[in-house]
N, C-alpha and C. Protein backbone atom coordinates (compact mmCIF):
# COMPACT_ATOMS: atom_id res chain seq x y z
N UNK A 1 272.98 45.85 56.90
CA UNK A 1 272.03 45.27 57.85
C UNK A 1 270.77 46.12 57.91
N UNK A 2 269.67 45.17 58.06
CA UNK A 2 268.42 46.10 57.96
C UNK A 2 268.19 47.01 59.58
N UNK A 3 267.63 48.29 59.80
CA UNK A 3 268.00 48.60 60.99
C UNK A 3 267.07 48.32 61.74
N UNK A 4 265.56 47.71 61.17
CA UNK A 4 264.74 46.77 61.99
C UNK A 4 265.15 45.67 62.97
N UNK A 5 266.00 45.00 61.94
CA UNK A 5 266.40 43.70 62.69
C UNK A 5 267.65 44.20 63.98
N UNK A 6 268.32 44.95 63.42
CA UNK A 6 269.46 45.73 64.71
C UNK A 6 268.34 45.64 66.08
N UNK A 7 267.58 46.80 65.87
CA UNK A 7 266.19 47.13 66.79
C UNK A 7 265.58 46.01 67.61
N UNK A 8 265.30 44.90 66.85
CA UNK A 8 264.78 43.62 67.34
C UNK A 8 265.79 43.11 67.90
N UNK A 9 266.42 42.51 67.74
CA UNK A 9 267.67 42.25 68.05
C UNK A 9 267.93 42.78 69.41
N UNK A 10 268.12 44.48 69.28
CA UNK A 10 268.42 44.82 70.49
C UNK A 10 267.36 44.74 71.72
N UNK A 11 266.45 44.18 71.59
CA UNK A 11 265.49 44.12 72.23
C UNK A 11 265.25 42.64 72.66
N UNK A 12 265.09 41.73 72.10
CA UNK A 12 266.14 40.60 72.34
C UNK A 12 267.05 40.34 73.25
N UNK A 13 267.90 41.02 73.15
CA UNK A 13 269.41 40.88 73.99
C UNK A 13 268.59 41.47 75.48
N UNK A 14 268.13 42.88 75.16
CA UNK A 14 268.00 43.22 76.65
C UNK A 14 266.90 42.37 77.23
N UNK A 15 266.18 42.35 76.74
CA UNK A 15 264.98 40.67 77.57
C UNK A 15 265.67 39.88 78.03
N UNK A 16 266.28 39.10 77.15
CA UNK A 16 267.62 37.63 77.46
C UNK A 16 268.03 38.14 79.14
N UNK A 17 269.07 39.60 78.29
CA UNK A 17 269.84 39.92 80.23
C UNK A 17 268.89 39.81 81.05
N UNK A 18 268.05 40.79 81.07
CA UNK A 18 266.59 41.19 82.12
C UNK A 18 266.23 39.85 82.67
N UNK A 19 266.13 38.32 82.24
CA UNK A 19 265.98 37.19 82.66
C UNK A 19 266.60 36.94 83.01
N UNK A 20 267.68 37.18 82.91
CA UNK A 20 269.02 36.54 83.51
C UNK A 20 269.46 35.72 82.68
N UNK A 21 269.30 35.27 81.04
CA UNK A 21 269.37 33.84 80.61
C UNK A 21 270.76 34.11 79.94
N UNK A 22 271.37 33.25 79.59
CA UNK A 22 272.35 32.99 78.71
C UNK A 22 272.11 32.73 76.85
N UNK A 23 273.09 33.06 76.43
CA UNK A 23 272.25 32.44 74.93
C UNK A 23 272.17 31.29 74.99
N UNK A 24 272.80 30.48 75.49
CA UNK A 24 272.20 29.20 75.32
C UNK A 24 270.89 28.66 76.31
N UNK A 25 270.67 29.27 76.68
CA UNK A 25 269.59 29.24 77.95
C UNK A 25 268.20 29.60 77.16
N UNK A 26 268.40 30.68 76.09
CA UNK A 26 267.43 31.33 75.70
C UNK A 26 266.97 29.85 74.47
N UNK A 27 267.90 30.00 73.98
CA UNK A 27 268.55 29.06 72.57
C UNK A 27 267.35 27.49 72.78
N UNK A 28 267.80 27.12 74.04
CA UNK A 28 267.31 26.24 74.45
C UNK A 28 265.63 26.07 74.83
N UNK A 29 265.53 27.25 75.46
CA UNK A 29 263.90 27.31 75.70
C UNK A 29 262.75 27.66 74.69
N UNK A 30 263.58 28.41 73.47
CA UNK A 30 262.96 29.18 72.15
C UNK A 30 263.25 27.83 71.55
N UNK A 31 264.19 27.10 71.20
CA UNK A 31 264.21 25.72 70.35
C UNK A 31 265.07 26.05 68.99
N UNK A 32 265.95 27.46 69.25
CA UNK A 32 266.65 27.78 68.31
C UNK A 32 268.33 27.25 68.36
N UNK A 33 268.88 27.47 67.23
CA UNK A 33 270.34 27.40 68.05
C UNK A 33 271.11 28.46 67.94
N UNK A 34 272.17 28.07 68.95
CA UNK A 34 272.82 29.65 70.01
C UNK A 34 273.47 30.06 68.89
N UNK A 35 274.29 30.06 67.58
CA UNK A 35 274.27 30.41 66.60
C UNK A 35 273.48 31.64 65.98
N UNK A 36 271.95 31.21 65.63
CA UNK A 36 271.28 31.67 64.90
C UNK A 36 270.68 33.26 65.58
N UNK A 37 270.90 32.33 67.40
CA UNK A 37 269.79 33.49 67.92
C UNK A 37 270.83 34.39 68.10
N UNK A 38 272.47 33.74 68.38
CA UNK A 38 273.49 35.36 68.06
C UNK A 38 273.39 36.47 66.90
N UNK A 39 272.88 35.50 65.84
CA UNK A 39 272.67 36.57 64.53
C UNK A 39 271.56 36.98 64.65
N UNK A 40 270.25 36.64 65.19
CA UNK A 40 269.10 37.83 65.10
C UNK A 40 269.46 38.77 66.19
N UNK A 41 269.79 38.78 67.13
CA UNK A 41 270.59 39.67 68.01
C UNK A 41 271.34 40.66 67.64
N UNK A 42 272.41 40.44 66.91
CA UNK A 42 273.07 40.96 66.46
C UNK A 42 272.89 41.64 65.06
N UNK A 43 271.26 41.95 64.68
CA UNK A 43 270.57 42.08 63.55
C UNK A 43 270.72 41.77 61.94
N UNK A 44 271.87 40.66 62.19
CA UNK A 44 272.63 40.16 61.27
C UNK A 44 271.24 38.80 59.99
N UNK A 45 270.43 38.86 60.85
CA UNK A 45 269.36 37.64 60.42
C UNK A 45 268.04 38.08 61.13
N UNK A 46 266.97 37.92 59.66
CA UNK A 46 265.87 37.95 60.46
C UNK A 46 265.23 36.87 60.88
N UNK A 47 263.89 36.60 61.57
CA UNK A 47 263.44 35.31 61.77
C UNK A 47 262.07 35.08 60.98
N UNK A 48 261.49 34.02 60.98
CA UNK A 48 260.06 33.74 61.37
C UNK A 48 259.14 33.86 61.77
N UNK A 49 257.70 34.14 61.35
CA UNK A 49 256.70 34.07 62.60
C UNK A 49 256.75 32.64 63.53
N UNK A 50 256.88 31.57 63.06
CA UNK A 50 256.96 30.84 64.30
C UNK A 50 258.35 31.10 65.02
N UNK A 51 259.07 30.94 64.80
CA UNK A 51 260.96 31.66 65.93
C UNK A 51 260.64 32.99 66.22
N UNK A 52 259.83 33.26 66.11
CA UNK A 52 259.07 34.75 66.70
C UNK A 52 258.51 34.80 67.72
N UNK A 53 258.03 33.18 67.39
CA UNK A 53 256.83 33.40 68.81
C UNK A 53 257.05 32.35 70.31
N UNK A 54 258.13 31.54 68.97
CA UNK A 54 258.80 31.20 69.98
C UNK A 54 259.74 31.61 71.09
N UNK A 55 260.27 32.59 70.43
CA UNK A 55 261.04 33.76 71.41
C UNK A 55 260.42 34.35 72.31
N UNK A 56 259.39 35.20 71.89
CA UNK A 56 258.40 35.90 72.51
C UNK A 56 258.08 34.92 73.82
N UNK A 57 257.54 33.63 73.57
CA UNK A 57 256.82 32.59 74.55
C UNK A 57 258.12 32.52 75.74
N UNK A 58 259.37 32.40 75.08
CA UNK A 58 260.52 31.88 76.26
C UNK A 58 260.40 33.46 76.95
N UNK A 59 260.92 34.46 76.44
CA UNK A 59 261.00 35.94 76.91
C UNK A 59 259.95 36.52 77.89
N UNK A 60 258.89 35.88 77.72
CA UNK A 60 257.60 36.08 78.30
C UNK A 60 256.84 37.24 77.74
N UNK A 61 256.87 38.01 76.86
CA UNK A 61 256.20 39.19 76.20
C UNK A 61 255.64 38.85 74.72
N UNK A 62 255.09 39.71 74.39
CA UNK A 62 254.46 39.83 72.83
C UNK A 62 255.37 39.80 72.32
N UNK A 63 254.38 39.12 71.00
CA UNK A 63 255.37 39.82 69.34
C UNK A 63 255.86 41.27 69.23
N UNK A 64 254.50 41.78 69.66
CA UNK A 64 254.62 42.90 69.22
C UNK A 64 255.43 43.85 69.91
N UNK A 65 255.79 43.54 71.29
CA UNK A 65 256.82 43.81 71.97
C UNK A 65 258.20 43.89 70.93
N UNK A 66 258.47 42.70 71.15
CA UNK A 66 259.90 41.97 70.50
C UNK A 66 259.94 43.10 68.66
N UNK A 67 258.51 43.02 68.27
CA UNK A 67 259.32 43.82 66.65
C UNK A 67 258.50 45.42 66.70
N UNK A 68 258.00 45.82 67.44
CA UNK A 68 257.80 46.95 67.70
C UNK A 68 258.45 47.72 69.42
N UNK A 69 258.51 47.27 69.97
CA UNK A 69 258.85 47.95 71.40
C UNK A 69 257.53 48.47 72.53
N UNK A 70 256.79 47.97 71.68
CA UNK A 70 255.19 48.68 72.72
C UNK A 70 255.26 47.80 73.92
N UNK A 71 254.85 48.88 75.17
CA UNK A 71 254.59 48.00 76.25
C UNK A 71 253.32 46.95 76.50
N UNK A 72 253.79 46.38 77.37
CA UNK A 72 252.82 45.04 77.47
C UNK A 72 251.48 45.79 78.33
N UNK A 73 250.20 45.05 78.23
CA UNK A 73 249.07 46.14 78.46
C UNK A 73 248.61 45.04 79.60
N UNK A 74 248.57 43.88 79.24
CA UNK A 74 247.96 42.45 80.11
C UNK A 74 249.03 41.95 81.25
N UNK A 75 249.04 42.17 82.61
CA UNK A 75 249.38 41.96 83.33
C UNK A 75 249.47 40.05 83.57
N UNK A 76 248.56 39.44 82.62
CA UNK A 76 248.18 37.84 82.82
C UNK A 76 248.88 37.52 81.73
N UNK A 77 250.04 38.53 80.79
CA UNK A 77 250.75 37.88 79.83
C UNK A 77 251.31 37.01 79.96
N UNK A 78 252.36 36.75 80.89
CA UNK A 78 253.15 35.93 81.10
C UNK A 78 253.19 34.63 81.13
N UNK A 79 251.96 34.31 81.99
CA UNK A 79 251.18 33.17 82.57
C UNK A 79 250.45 32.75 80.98
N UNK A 80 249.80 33.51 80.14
CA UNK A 80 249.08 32.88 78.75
C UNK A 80 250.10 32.55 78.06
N UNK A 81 251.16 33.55 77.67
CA UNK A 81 252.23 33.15 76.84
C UNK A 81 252.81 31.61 77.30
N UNK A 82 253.15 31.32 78.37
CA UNK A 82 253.33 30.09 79.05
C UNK A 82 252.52 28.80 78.82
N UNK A 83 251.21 29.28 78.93
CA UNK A 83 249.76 28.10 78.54
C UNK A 83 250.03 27.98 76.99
N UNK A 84 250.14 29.18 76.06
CA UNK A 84 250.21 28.99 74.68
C UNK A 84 251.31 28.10 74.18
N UNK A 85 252.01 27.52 74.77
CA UNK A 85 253.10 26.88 73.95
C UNK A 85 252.93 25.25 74.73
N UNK A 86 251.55 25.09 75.45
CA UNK A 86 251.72 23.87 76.00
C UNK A 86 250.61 23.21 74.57
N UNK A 87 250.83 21.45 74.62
CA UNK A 87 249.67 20.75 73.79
C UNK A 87 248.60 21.51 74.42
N UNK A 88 247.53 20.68 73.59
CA UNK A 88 246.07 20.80 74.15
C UNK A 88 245.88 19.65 75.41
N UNK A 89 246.63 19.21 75.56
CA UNK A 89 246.28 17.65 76.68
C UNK A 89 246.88 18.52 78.24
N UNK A 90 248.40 19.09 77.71
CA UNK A 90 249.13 19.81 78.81
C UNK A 90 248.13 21.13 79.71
N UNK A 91 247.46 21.66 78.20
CA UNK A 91 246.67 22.69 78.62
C UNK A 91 246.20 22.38 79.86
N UNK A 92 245.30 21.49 79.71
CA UNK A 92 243.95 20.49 80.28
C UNK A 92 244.71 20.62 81.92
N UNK A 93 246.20 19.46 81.91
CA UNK A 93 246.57 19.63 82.99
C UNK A 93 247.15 21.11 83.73
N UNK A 94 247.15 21.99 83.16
CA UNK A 94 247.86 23.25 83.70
C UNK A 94 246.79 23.81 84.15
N UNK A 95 245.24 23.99 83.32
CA UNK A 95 243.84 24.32 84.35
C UNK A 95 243.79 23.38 85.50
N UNK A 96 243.94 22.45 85.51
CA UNK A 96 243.46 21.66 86.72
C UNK A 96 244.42 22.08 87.98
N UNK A 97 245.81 22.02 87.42
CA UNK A 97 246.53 22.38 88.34
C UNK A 97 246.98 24.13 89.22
N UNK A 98 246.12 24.71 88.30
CA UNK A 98 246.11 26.42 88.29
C UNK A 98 245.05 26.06 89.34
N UNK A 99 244.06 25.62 89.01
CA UNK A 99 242.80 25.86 89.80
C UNK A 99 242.87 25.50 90.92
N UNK A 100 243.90 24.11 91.42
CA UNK A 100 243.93 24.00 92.72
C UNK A 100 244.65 24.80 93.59
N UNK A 101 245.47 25.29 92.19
CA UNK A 101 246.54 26.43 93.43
C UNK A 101 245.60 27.76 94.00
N UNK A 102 244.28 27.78 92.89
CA UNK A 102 243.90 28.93 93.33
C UNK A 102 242.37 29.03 94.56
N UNK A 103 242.49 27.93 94.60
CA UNK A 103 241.44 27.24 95.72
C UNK A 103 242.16 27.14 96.96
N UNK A 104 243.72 26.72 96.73
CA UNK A 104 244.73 26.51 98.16
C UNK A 104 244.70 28.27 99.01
N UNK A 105 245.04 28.91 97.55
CA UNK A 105 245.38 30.07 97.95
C UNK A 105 243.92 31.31 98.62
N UNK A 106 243.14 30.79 98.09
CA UNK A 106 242.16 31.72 98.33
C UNK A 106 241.47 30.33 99.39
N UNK A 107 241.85 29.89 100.02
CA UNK A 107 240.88 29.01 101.20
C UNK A 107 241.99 29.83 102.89
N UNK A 108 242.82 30.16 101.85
CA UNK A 108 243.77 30.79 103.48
C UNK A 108 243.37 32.47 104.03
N UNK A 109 242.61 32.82 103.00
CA UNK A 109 242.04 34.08 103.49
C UNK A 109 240.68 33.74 104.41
């Protein structure tokens, strides 16, 4: 086994717990199956740049997180990683609907 993929893998797993998700939970939100994502876990298989980023997007962190370990620097990751995996139409509705939350929220101060 390559000891990259172990590494990733283990990094992987502890995100998954840290969410609380299940493999099939993860499996499900990444668009992989609970199978496959046991073997990149288990550094038995590597992946893709897209099952990369798809992971990354469900996990809420970088790539570069997930195959290097660097910490996250953007506090607004979470929230982009989230926008990045919507269409361009969904986008559209997730500004409109961000913006009212942030008009609700800032009209109570």
């Amino acid at each position: 086994m390559d000891v990259q993929n172990i590494e990733v893998g283990k990094r992987i797993t502890e995100l998954r717990l840290d969410r609380g998700y299940t493999r099939e939970k993860l499996s499900e939100l990444a668009d992989v199956s609970v199978q496959f994502l046991a073997d990149i876990e288990k550094g038995r298989k590597s992946m893709t740049v897209a099952t990369l980023r798809k992971l990354s997007a469900a996990l809420l962190v970088s790539t570069d997180y997930i195959v290097n370990g660097t910490a996250e620097q953007d506090d607004n990751f979470p929230i982009i990683s989230i926008l990045n995996t919507l269409s361009e139409k969904d986008k559209k509705r997730a500004e409109i609907i961000l913006t009212a939350f942030a008009e609700a929220v800032n009209s109570k101060d």
